[in-house]
N, C-alpha and C. Protein backbone atom coordinates (compact mmCIF):
# COMPACT_ATOMS: atom_id res chain seq x y z
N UNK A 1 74.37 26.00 77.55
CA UNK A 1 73.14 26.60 78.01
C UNK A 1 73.41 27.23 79.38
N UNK A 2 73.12 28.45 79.48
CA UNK A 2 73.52 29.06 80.84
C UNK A 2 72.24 28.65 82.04
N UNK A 3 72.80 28.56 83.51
CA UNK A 3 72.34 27.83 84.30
C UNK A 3 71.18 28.68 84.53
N UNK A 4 69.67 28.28 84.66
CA UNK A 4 68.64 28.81 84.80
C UNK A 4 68.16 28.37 86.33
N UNK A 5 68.12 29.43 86.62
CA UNK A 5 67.50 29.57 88.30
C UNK A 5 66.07 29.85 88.39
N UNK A 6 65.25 28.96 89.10
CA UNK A 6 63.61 29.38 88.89
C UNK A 6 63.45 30.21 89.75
N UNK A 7 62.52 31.72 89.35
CA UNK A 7 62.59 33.05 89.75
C UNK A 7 61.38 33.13 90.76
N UNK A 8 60.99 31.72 91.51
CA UNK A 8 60.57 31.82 93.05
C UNK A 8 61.38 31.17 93.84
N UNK A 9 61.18 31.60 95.22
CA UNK A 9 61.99 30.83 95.91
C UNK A 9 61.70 29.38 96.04
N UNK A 10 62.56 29.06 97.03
CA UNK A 10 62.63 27.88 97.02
C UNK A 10 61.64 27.20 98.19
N UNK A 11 61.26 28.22 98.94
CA UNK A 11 59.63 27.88 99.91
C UNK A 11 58.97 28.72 99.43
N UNK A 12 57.81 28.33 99.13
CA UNK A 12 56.58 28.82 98.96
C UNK A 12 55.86 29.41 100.33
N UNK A 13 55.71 30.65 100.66
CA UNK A 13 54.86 30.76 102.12
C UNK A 13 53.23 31.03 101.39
N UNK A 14 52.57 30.84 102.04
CA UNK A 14 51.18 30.44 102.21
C UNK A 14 50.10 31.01 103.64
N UNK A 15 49.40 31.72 102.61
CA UNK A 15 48.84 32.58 103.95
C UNK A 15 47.08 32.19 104.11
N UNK A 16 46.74 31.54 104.87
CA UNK A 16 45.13 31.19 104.59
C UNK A 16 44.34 32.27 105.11
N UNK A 17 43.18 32.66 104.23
CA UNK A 17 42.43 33.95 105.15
C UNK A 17 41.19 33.08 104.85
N UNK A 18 40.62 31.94 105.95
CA UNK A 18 39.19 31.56 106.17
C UNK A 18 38.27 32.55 105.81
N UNK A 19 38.05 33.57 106.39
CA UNK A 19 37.03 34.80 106.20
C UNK A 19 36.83 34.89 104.82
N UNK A 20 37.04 34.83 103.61
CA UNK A 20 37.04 35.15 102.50
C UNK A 20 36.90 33.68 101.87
N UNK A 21 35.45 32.88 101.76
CA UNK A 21 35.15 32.11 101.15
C UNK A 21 34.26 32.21 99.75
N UNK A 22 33.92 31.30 99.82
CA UNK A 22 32.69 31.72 98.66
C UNK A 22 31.32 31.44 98.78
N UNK A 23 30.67 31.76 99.76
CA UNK A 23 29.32 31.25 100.34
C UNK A 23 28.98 32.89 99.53
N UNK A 24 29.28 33.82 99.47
CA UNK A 24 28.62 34.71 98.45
C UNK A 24 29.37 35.50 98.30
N UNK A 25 29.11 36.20 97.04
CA UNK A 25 29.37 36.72 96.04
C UNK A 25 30.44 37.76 96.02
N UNK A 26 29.75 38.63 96.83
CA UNK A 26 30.72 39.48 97.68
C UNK A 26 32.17 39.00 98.54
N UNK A 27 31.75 37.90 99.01
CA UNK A 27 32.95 37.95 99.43
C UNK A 27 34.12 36.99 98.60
N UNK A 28 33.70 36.82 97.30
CA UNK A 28 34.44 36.14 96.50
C UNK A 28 35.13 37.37 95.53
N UNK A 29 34.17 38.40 95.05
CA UNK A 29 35.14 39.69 95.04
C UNK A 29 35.94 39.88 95.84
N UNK A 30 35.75 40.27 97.12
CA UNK A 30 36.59 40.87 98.30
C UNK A 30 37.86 40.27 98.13
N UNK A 31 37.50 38.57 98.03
CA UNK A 31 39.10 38.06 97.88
C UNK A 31 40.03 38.31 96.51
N UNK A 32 39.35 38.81 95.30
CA UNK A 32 39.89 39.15 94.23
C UNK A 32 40.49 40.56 94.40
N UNK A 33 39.94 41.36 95.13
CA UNK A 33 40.28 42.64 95.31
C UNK A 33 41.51 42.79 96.15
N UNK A 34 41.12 41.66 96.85
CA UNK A 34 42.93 41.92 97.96
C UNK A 34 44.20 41.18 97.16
N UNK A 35 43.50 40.01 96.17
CA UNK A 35 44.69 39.62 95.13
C UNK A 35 45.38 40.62 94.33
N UNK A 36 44.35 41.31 93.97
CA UNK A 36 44.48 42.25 92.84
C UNK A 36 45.50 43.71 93.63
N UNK A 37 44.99 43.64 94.90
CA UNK A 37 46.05 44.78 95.97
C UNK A 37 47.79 43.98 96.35
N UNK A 38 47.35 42.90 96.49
CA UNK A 38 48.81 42.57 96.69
C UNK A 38 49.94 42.05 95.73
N UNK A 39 48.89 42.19 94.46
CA UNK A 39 50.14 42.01 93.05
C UNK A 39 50.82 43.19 93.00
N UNK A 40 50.40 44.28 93.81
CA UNK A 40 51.25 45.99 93.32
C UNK A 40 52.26 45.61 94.16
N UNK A 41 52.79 44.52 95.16
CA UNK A 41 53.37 44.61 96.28
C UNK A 41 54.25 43.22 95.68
N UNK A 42 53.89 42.67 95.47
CA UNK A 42 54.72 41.19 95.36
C UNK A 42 54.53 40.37 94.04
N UNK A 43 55.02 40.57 92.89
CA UNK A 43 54.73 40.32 92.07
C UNK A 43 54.62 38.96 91.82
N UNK A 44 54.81 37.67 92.54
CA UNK A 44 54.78 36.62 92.44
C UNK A 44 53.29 36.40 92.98
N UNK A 45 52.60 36.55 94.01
CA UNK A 45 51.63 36.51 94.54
C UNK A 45 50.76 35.94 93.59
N UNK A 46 49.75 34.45 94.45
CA UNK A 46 48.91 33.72 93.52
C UNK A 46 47.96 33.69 94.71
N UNK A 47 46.61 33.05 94.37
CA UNK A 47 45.61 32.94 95.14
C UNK A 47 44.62 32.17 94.93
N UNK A 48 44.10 31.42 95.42
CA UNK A 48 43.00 30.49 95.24
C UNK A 48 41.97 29.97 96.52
N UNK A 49 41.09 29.17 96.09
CA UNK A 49 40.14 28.41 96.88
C UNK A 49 41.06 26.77 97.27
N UNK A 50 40.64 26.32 98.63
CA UNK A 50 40.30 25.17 98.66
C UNK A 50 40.02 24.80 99.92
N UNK A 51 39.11 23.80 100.01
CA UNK A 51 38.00 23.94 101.08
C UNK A 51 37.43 24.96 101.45
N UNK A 52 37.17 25.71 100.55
CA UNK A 52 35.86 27.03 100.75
C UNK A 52 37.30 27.90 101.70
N UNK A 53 38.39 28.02 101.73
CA UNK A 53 38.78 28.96 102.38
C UNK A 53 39.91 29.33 101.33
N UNK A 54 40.50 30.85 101.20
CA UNK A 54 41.38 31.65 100.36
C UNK A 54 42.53 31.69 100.93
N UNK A 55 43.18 31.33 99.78
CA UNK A 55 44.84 31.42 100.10
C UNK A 55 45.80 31.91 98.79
N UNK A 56 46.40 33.05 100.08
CA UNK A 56 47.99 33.73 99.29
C UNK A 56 48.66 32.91 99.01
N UNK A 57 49.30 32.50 98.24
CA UNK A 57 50.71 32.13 97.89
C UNK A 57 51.65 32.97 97.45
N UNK A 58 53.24 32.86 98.02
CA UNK A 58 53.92 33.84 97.14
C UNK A 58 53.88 35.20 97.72
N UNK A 59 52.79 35.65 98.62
CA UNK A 59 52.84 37.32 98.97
C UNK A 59 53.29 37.63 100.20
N UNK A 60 52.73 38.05 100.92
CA UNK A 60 53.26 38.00 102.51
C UNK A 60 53.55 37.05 103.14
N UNK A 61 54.88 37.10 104.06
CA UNK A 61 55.10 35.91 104.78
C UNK A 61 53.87 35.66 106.07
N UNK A 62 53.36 36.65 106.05
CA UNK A 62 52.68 36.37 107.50
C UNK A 62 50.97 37.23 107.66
N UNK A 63 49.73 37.06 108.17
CA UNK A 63 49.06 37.70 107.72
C UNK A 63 49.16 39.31 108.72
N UNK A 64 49.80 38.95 108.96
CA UNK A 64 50.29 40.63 110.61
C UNK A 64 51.18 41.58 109.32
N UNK A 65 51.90 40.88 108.11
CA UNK A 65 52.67 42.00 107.11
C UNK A 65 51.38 42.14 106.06
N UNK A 66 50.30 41.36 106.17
CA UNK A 66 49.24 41.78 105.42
C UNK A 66 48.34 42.68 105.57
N UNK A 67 48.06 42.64 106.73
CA UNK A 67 47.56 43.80 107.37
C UNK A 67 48.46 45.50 107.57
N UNK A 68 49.41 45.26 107.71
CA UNK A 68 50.03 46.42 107.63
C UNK A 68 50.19 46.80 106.05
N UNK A 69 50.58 46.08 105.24
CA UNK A 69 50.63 47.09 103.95
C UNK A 69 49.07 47.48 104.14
N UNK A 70 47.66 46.62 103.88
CA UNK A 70 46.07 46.71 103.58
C UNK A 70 46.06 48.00 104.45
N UNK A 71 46.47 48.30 105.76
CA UNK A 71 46.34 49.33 106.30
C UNK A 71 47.22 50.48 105.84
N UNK A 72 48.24 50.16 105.09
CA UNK A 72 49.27 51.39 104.86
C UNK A 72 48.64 52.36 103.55
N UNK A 73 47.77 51.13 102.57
CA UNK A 73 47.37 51.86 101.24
C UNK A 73 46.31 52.83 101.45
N UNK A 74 45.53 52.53 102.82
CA UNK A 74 43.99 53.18 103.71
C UNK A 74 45.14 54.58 103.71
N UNK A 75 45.94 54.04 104.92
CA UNK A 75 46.62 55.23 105.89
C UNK A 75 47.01 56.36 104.60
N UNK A 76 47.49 56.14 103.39
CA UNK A 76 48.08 57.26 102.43
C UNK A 76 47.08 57.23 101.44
N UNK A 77 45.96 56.63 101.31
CA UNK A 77 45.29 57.03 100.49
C UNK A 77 45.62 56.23 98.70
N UNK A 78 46.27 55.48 99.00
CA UNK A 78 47.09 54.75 97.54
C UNK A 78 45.66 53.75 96.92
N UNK A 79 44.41 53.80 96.98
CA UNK A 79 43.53 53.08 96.56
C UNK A 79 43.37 53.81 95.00
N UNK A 80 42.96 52.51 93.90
CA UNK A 80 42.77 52.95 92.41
C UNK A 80 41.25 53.79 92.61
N UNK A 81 41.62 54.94 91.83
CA UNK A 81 40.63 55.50 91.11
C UNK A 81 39.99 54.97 90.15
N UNK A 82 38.33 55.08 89.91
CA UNK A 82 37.53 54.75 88.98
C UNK A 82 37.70 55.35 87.83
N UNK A 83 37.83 55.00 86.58
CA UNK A 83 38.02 55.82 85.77
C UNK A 83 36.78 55.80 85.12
């Protein structure tokens, strides 16, 4: 059996964004929408709740490289069209 390597690393980084809880509605989209932006970027990228606050797993090491791509897709215009 050839040696199988598991295709994440071996640390998990973890990015908490408090701001994006679920006290409403909206901002429980908002956090689906930035999941849904940073799977084009990191295909491992997971996300969830706990203690009412949202967390990356898997995507950016840091939330300062999160902000720069979120600002890079603004800066060129790379947002999905409605079809």
């Amino acid at each position: 059996m050839p040696n199988a390597t598991p295709a994440f690393p071996s640390k998990l980084v973890v990015v908490p964004l408090p701001g994006l809880h679920l006290d409403s509605l909206g901002l429980g989209l908002a956090a689906l929408g930035l999941l849904s932006l940073c799977a084009r970027r990191w295909s491992s990228v997971r996300g969830g709740w706990r203690g009412n606050v949202f967390y990356l797993a898997g995507g950016p090491a840091a939330e300062d490289e999160l902000l720069t791509y979120i600002a890079g897709i603004g800066e060129r215009a790379e947002w999905s069209a409605y079809q």
